[in-house]
Protein backbone atom coordinates (compact mmCIF):
# COMPACT_ATOMS: atom_id res chain seq x y z
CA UNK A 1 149.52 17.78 60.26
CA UNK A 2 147.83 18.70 56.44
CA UNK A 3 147.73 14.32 55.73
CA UNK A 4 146.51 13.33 58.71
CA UNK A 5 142.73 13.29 57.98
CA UNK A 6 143.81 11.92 54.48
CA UNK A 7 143.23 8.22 55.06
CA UNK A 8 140.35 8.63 56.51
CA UNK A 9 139.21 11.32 53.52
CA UNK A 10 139.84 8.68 51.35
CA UNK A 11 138.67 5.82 52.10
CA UNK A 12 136.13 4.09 50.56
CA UNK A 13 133.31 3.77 53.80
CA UNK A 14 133.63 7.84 54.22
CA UNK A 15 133.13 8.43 50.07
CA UNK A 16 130.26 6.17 50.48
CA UNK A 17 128.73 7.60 53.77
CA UNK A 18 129.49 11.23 51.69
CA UNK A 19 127.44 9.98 48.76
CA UNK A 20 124.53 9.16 51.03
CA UNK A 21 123.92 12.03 53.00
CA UNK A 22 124.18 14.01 49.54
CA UNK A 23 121.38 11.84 48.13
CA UNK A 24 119.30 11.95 51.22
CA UNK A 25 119.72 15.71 51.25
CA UNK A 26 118.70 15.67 47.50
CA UNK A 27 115.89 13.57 48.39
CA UNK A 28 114.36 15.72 51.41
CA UNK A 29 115.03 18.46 49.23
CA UNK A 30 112.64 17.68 46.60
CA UNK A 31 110.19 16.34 48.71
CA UNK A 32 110.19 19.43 51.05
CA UNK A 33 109.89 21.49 47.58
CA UNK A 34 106.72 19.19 46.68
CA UNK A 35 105.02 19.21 50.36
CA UNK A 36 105.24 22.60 50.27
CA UNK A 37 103.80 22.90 47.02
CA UNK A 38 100.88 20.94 47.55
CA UNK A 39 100.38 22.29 51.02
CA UNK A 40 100.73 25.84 49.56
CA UNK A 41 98.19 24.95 46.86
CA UNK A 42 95.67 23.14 49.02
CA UNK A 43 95.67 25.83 51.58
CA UNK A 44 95.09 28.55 48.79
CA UNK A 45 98.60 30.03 49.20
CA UNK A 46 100.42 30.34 45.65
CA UNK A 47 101.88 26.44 45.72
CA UNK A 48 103.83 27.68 42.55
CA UNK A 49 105.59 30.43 44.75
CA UNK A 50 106.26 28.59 47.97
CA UNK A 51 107.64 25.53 45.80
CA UNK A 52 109.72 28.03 44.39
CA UNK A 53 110.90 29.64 47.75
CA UNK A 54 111.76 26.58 49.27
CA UNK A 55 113.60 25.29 46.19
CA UNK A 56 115.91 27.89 46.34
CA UNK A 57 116.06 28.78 49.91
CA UNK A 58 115.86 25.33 51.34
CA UNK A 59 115.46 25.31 54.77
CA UNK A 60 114.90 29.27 55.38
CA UNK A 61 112.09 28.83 52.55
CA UNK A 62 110.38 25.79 54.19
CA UNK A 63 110.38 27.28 57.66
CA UNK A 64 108.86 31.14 56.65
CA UNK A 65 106.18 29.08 54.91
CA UNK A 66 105.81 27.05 57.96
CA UNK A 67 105.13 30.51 59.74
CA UNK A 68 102.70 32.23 57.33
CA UNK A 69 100.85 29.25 56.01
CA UNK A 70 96.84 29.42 56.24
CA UNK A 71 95.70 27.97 59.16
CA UNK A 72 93.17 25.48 56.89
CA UNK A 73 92.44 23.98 53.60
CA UNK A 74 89.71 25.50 51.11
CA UNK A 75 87.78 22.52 51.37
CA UNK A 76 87.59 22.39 55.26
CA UNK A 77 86.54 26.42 54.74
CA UNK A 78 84.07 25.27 52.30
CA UNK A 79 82.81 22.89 53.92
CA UNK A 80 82.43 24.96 57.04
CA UNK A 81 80.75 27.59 55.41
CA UNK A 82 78.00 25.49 53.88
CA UNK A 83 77.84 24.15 57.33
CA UNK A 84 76.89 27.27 59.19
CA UNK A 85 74.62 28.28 56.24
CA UNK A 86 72.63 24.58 56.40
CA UNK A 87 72.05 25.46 60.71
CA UNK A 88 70.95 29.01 59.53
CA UNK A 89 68.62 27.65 57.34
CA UNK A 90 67.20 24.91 59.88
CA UNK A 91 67.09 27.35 62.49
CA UNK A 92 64.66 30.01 60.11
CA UNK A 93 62.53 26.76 59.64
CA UNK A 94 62.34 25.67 62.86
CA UNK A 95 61.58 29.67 64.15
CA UNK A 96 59.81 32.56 62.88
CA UNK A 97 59.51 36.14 63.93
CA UNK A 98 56.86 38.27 64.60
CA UNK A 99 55.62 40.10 62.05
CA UNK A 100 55.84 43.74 64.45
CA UNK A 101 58.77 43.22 66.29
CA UNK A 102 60.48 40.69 64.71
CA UNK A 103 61.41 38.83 67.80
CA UNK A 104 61.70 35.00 67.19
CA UNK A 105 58.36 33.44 67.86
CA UNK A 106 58.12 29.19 67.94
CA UNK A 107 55.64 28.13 65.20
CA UNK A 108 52.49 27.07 67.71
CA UNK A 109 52.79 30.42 69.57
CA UNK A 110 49.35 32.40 69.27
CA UNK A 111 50.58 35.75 70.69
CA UNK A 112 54.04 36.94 70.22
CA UNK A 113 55.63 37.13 73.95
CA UNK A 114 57.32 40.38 73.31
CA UNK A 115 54.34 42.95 71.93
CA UNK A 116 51.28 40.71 72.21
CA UNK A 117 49.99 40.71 68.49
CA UNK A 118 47.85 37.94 67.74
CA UNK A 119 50.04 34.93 65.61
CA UNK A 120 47.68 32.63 65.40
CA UNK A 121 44.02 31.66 66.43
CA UNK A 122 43.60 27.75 68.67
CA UNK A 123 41.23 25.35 66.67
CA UNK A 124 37.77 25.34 67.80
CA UNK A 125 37.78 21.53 68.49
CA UNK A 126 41.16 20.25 69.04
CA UNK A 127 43.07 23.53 70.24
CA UNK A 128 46.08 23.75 67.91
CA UNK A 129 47.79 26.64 66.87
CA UNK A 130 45.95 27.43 62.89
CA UNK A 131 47.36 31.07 60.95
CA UNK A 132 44.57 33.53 61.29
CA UNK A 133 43.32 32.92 57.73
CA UNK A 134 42.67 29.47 57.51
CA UNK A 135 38.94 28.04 58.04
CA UNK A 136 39.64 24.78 58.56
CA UNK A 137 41.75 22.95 60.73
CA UNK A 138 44.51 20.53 59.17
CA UNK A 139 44.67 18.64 62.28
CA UNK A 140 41.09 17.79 62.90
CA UNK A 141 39.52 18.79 59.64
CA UNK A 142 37.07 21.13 61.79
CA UNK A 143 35.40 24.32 60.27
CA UNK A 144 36.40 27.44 61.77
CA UNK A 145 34.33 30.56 62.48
């Protein structure tokens, strides 16, 4: 019973099949080490350390980081953030506020909706909404009193 697997041990198509799957689990083995690296480093999570986890604890190491991983790259953070600043900043362009209750007021509003106080005065001529201080209007080019 101890020989009987021994042929088959021995042969040259097993050795060969044996020396395969070692290389290909050399092979996923460093390139699991690298993904994780660069994943790791991408995502802003110690690449050194994970590459180094995953090296040494192969599969175990690979799959914790797979767990506890940041759910997104610094750049797609980045370039999130400077989104939602670039809409904050349209949307103070495109609104104001009133300058006694601070309620959001649309720039041709003459009285703010919410406490009354006068915005801004109509033209004399052509009706649009001119600030309080200005004596002429932009629009028409028509002195105002």
């Amino acid at each position: 019973m101890e020989g009987i697997l021994d042929p088959i041990l021995q042969s040259g198509e097993f050795i060969l099949l044996r020396n395969l799957c070692t290389l290909f689990f050399i092979v996923l083995h460093i390139a699991l080490t690298f993904w994780s690296y660069r994943d790791a480093d991408r995502r802003g999570a110690m690449g050194w350390f994970w590459a180094l986890a995953v090296f040494l604890f192969p599969l175990a190491g690979w799959a914790v980081y797979l767990v506890v991983r940041p759910p997104e790259f610094i750049d797609d953070a980045h370039e999130r953030e400077l989104e939602i600043r670039a809409k904050e900043v349209a949307l103070q362009r495109d609104f104001e506020s009133c300058p006694s209750c601070r309620q959001p007021v649309e720039k041709d509003f003459l009285i703010c909706p919410a406490c009354m106080k006068k915005l801004r005065k109509p033209c004399i001529e052509c009706d649009k909404a001119l600030k309080l201080n200005w004596k002429v209007c932009p629009f028409c080019k028509t002195k105002q009193q």
